[in-house]
Protein backbone atom coordinates (compact mmCIF):
# COMPACT_ATOMS: atom_id res chain seq x y z
CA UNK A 1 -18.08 41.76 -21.62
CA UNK A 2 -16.78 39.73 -25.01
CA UNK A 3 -13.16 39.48 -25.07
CA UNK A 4 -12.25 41.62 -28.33
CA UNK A 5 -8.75 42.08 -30.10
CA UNK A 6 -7.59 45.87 -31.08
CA UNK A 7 -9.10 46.03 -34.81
CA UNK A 8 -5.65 47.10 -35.79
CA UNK A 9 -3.92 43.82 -35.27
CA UNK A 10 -7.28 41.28 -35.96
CA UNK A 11 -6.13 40.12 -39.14
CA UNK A 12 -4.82 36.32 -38.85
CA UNK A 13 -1.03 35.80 -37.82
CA UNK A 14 1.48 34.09 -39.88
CA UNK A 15 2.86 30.59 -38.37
CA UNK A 16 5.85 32.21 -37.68
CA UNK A 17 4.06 35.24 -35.54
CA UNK A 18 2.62 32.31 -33.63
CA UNK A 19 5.80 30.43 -32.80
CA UNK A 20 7.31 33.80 -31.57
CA UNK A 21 4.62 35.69 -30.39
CA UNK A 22 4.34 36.36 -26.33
CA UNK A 23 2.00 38.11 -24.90
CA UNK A 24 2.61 40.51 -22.80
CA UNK A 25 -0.39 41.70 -21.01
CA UNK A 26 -0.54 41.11 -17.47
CA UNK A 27 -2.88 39.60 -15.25
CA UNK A 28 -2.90 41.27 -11.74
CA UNK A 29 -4.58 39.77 -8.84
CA UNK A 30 -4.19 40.86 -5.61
CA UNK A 31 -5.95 40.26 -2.38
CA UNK A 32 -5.84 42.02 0.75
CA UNK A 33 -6.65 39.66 4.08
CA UNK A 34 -8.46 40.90 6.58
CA UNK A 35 -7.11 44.64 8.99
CA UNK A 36 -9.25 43.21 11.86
CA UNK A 37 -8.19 39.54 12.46
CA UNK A 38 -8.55 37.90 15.82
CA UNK A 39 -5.13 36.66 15.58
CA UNK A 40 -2.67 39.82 15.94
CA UNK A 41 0.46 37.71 14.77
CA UNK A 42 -1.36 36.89 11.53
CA UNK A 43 0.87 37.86 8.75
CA UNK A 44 1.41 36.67 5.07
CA UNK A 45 5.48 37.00 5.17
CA UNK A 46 5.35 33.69 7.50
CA UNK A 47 4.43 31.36 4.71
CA UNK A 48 7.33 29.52 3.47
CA UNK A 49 9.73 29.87 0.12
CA UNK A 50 9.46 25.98 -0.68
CA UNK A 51 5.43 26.53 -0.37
CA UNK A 52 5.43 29.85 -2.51
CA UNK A 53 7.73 28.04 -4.78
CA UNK A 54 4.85 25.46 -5.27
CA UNK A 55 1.91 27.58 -5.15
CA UNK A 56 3.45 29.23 -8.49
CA UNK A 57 4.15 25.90 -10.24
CA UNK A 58 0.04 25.68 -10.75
CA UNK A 59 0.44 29.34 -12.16
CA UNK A 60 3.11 28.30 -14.35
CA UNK A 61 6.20 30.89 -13.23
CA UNK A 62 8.71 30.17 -11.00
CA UNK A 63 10.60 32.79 -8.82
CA UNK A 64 14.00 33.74 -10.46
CA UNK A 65 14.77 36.95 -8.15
CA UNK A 66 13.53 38.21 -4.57
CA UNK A 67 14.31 40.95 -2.24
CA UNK A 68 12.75 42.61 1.33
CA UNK A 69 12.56 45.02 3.70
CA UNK A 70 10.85 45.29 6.98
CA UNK A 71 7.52 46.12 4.89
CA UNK A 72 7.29 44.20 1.85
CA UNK A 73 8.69 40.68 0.41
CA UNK A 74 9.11 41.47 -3.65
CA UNK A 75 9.74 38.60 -5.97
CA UNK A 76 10.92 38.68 -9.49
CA UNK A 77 9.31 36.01 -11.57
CA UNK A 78 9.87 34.41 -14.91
CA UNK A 79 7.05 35.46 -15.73
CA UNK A 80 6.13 39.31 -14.01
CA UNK A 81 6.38 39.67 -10.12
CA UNK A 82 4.43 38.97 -6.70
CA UNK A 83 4.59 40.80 -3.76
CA UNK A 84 4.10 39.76 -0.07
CA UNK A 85 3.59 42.13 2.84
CA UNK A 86 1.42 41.32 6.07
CA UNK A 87 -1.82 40.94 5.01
CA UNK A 88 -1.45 42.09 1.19
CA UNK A 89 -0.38 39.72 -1.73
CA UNK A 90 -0.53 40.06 -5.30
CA UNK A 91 0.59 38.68 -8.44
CA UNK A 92 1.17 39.97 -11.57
CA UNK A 93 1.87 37.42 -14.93
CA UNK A 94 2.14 38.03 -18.17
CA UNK A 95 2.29 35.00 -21.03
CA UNK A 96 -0.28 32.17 -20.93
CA UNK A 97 0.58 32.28 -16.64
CA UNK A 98 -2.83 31.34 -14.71
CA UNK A 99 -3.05 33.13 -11.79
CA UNK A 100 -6.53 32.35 -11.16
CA UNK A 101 -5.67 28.60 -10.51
CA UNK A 102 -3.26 29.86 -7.08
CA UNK A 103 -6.29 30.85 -5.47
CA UNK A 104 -7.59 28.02 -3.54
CA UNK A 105 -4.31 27.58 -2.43
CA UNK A 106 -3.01 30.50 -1.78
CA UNK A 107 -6.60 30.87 0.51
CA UNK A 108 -5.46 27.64 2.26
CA UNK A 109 -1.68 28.58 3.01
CA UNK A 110 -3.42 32.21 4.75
CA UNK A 111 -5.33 30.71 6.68
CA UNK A 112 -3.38 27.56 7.94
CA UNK A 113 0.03 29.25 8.11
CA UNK A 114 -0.14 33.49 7.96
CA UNK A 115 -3.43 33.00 10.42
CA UNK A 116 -6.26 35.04 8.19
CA UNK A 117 -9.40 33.71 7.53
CA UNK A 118 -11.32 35.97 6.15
CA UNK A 119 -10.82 38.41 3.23
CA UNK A 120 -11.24 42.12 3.18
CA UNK A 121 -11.17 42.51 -0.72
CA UNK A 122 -9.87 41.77 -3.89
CA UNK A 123 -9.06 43.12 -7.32
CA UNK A 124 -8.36 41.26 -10.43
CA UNK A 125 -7.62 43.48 -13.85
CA UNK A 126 -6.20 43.29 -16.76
CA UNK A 127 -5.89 45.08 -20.04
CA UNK A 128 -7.51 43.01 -23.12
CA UNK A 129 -5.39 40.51 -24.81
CA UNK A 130 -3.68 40.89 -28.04
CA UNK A 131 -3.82 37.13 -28.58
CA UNK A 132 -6.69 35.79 -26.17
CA UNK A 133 -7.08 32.62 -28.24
CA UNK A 134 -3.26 31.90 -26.79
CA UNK A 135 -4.75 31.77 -23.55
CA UNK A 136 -5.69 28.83 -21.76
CA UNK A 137 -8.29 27.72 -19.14
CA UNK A 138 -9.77 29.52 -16.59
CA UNK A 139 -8.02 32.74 -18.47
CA UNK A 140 -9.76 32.44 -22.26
CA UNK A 141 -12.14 35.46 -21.79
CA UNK A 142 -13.18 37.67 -19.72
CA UNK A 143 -16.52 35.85 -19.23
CA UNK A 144 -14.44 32.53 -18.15
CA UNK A 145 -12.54 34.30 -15.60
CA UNK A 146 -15.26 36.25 -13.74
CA UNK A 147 -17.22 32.91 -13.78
CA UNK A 148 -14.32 31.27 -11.92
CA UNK A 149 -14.07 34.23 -9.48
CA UNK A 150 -17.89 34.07 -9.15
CA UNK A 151 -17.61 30.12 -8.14
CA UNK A 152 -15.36 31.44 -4.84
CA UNK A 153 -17.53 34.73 -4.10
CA UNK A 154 -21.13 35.36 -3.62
CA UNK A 155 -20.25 39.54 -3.83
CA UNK A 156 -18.25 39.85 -6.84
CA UNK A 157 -18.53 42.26 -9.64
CA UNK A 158 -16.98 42.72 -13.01
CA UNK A 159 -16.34 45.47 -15.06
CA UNK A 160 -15.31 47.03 -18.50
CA UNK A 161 -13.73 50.11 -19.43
CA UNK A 162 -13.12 51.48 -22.46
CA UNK A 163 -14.28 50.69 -26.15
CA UNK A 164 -14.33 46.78 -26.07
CA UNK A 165 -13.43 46.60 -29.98
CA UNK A 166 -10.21 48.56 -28.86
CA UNK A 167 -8.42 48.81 -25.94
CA UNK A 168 -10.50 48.50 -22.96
CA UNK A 169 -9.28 46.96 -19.62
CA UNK A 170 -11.39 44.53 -17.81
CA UNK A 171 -11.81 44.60 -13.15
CA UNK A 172 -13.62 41.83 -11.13
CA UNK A 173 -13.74 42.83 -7.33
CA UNK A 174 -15.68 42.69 -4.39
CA UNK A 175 -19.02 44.73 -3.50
CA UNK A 176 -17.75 45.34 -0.11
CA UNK A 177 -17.85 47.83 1.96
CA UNK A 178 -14.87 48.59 4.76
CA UNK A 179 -12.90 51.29 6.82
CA UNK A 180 -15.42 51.30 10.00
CA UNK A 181 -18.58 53.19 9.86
CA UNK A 182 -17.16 56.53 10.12
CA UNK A 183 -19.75 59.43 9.82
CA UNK A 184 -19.43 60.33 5.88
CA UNK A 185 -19.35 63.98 6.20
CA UNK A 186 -16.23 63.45 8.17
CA UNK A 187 -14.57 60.68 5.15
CA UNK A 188 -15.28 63.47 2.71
CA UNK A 189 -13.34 65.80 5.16
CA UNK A 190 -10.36 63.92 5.00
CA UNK A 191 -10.79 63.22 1.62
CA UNK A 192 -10.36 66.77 0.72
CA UNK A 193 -8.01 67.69 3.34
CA UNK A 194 -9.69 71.11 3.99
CA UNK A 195 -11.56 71.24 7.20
CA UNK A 196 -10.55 70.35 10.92
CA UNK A 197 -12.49 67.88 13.25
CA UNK A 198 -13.32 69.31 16.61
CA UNK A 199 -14.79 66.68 19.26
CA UNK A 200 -16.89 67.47 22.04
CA UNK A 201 -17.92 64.58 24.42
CA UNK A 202 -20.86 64.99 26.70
CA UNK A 203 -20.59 64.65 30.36
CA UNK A 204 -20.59 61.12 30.15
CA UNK A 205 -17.95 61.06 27.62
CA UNK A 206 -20.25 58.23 25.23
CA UNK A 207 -22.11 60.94 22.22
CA UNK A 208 -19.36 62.74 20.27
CA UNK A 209 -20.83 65.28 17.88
CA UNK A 210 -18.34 66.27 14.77
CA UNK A 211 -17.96 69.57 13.98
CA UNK A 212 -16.08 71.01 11.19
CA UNK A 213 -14.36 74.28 10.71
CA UNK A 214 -12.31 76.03 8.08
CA UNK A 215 -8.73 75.04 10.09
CA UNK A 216 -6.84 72.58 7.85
CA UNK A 217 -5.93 68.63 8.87
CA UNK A 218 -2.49 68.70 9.79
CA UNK A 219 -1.07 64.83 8.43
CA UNK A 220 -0.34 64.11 11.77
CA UNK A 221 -3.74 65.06 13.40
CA UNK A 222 -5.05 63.03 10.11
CA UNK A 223 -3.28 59.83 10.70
CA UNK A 224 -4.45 60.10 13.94
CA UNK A 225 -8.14 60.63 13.27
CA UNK A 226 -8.03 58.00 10.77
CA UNK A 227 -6.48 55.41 13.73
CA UNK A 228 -9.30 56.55 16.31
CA UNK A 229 -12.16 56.10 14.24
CA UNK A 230 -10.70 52.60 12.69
CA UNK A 231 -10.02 53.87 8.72
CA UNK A 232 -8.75 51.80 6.31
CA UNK A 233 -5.07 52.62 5.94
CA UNK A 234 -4.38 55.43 3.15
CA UNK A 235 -3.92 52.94 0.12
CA UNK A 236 -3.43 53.68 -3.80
CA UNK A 237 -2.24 51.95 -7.01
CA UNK A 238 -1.45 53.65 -10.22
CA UNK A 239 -0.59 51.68 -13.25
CA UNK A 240 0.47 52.71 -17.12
CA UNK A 241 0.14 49.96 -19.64
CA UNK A 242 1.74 50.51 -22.97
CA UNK A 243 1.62 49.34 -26.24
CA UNK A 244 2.63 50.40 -29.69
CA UNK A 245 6.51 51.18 -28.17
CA UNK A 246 9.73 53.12 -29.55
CA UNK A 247 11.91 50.58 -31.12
CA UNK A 248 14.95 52.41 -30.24
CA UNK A 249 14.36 52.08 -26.58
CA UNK A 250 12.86 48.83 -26.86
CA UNK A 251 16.64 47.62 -28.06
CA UNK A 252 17.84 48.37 -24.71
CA UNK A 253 16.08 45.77 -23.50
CA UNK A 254 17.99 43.29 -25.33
CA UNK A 255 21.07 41.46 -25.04
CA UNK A 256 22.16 42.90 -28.17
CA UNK A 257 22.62 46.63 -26.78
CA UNK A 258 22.76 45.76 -22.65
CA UNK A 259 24.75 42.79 -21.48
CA UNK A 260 23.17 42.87 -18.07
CA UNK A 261 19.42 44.08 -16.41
CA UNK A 262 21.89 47.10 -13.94
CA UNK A 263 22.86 48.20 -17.71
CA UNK A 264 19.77 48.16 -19.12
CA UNK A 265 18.63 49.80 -15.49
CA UNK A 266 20.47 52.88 -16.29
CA UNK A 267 20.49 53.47 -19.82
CA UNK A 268 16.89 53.82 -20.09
CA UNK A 269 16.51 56.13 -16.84
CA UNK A 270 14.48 53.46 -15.09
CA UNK A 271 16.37 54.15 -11.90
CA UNK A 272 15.25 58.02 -11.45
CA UNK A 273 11.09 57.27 -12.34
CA UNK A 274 10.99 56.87 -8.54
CA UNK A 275 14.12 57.84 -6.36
CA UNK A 276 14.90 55.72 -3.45
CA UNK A 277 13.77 52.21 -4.65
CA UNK A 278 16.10 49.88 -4.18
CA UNK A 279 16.26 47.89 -7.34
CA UNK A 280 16.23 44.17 -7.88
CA UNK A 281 15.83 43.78 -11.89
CA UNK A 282 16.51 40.68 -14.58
CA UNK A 283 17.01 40.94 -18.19
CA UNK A 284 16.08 38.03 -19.77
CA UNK A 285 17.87 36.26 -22.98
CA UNK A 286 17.57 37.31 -25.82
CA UNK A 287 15.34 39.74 -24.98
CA UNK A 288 12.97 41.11 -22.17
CA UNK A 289 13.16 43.18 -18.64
CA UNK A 290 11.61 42.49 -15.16
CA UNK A 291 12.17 45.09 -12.34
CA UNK A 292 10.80 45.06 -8.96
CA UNK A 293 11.65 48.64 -6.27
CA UNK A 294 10.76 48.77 -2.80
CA UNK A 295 11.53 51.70 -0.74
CA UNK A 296 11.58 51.21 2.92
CA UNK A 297 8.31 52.81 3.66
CA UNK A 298 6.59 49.48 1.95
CA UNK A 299 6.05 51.11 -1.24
CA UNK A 300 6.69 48.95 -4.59
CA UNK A 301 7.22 49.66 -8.06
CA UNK A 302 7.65 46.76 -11.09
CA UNK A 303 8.00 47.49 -14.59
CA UNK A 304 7.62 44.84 -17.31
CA UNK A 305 9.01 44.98 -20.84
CA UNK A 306 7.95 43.15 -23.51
CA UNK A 307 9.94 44.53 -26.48
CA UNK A 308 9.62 42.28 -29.88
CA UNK A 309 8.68 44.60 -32.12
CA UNK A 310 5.32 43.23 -33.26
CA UNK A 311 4.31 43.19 -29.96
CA UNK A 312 5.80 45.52 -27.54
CA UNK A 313 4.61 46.29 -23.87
CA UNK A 314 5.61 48.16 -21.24
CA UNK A 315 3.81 48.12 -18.05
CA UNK A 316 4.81 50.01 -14.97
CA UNK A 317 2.56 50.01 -11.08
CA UNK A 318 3.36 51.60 -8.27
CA UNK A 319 1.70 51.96 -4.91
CA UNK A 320 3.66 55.19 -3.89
CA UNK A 321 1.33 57.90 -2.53
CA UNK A 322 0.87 61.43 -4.20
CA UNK A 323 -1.96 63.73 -4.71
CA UNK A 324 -0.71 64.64 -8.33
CA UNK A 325 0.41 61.75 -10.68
CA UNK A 326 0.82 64.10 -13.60
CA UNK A 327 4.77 64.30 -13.34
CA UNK A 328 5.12 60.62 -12.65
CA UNK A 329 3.25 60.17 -15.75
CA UNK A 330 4.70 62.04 -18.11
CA UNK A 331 8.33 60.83 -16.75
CA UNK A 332 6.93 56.81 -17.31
CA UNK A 333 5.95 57.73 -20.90
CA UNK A 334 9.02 59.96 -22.18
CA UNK A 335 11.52 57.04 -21.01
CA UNK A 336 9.45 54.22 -22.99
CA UNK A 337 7.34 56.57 -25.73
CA UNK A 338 4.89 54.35 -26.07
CA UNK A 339 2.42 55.03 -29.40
CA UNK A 340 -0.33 54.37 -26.90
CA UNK A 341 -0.91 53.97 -22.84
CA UNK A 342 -3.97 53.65 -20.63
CA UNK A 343 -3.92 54.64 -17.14
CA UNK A 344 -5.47 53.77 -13.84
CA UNK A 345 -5.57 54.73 -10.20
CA UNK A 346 -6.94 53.32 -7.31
CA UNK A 347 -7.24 55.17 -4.42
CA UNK A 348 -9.28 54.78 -1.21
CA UNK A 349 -10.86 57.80 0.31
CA UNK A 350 -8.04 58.41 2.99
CA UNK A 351 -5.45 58.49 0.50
CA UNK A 352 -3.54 61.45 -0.62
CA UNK A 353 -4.50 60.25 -4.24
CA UNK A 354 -8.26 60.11 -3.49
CA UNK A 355 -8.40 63.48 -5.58
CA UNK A 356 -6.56 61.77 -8.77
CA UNK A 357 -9.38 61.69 -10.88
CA UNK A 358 -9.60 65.64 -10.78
CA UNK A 359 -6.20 65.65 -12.23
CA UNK A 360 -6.29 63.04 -15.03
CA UNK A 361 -9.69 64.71 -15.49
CA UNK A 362 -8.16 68.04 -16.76
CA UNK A 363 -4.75 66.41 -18.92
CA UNK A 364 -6.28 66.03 -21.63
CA UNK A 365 -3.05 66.48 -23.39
CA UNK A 366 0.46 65.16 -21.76
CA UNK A 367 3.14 66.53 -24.36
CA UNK A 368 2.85 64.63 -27.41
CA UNK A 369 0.06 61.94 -26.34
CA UNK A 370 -4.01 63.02 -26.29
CA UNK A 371 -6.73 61.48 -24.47
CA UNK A 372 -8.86 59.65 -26.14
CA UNK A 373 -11.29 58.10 -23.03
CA UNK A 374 -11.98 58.76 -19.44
CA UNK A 375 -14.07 57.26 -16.97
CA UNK A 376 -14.69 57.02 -13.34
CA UNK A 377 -16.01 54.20 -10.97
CA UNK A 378 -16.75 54.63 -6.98
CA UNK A 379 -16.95 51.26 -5.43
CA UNK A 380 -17.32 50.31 -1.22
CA UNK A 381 -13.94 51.00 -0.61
CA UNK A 382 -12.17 52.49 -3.45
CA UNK A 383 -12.51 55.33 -6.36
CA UNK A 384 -11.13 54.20 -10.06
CA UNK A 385 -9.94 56.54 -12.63
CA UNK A 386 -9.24 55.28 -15.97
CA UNK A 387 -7.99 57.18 -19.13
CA UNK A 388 -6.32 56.16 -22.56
CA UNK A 389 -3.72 58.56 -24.54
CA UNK A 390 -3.06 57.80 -27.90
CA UNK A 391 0.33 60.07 -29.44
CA UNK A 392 -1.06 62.57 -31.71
CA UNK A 393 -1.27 62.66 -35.09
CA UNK A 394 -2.73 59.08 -34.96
């Protein structure tokens, strides 16, 4: 569980590396309060700017941007993003941010002013650092942060994938279980999406016996099983990290070749990796990129550019359902070429990604960029796929 650098860049830095060096990798926490609170107005949106404004001063960011829709609250930081909907938050910061420190009272404002009192689950990842000794407390290893996470949770577990003297990416969450206690013949029905539920209630309408039979769900007859038997709502995340970046579109992320973040927007093809986000994006001076999308279904996208050249990083997360990611991907990585790029999904099992990992399973090759690792995780609640691509001949 040692934090490790990449071997390729462990050799000490110069002073002047130091004085300009940012780090880029994020930190992403995000916490989703609990589906089955006693208080039906509960709802994260009803806490305050002035007290979200304060809650990041002990992160270090401030807010710089925001935008919303009837779904989802999406705020542009100086440091990454953070997104609010009703009983989902998370936070994503990149420098020497600590996230970890908002917790206590970010678990105080959701209980005494969005009404939750209880959490459902929680995810905090990251990718390793490129500089961890730039880091500061609770946020200086992997080992430091789970320890801090462990001091608020008696259930928590952390995780490594990948090769730990290279790029590996590091997951504390909850060993939880949720959704109801639906019969799990019938989760791995609608997991698949193959077979039809037929109910039969005996004459005093209390035992119902579930049948299967070779009819297919239709997604309205799905939604409504999955409302009926109390199933967590279809939920997914999949997120491309990249390092190692094209120079030449790296420069259009500075004020050099863009004089504003719409510019910058459209010259890389940002705006057409998901159609029908509407964009709220920042470029900072001299250099650097922050875009959040939200579409009006609730679904988010944020992409974060760091491009110095010694250090580039592109990351890119989206929550927007599909049960093939393959042409997403290999859109993300031909507008920002990155030399290298892990991958991860989330996806609960009444998601139309819950098959994901059968994809990413079989691409081993995505144009110019070859897999180099895959692995899989099942946890209470959630399937994880992770795989790294490295661009060939390296």
């Amino acid at each position: 569980m040692a934090e490790n650098e990449d071997l390729s860049n462990s050799s000490s830095s110069s002073s002047r590396e130091d004085m300009h060096f940012f780090e880029g990798v994020e930190k992403l926490l995000e916490i989703w309060f609990e589906s089955n609170s006693s208080n039906k107005n509960a709802d994260l949106r009803k806490i305050p700017r002035a007290m979200w404004d304060a809650l990041l001063k002990t992160v270090r960011c401030e807010i710089i941007s925001f935008t919303r829709n009837e779904q989802i609250d999406a705020y542009v930081l100086s440091e990454s993003s953070m997104f609010v909907s009703k009983r989902r938050w998370i936070l994503k910061t990149c420098g020497t941010t600590t996230p970890l420190q908002c917790l206590e009272p970010l678990l105080r404002l959701a209980s005494e002013i969005a009404g939750y009192s209880e959490i459902d689950d929680l995810f905090y990842s990251r990718k390793n650092f490129k500089r961890p000794e730039m880091q500061v407390s609770p946020h200086r290893g992997f080992e430091e942060e789970v320890a801090f996470l462990d001091s608020f949770f008696e259930d928590g577990r952390a995780y490594s994938l990948g090769a730990i003297n290279r790029d590996c990416w590091y997951l504390y969450t909850l060993s939880r279980g949720g959704g109801g206690s639906a019969n799990k013949q019938l989760m791995n029905n609608i997991k698949n999406n193959n077979n039809n539920i037929n109910n039969h209630n005996n004459n005093n309408n209390v035992n119902r016996n579930i049948q299967t039979t070779n009819v297919a769900l239709t997604p309205l007859a799905k939604l409504s099983l999955i409302e009926s038997l109390q199933l967590p709502d279809p939920d997914q995340t999949i997120e491309i990290l990249m390092t190692d970046l094209n120079p030449e579109v790296m420069a259009i992320f500075t004020k050099d070749v863009c004089n504003t973040a719409m510019e910058a927007t459209q010259k890389s093809g940002i705006h057409k990796l998901i159609p029908g986000m509407v964009i709220d994006d920042y470029l900072f001076d001299p250099c650097g990129y922050s875009m959040n999308g939200v579409s009006k279904s609730g679904c988010y996208m944020t992409i974060h550019i760091t491009p110095e050249p010694d250090f580039s990083y592109v990351s890119f997360e989206s929550n927007v359902a599909s049960s093939s990611y393959g042409e997403l991907i290999a859109r993300v990585i031909e507008t920002f070429q990155p030399g290298k790029f892990i991958v991860t999904v989330f996806a609960n099992k009444t998601s139309l990604a819950a098959n994901a990992f059968r994809e990413l399973e079989h691409l081993a090759t995505i144009d110019q960029w070859k897999r180099r690792d895959i692995q899989f995780s099942r946890f209470a609640s959630y399937d994880l796929t992770y795989a790294q691509y490295c661009k060939y001949p390296s």
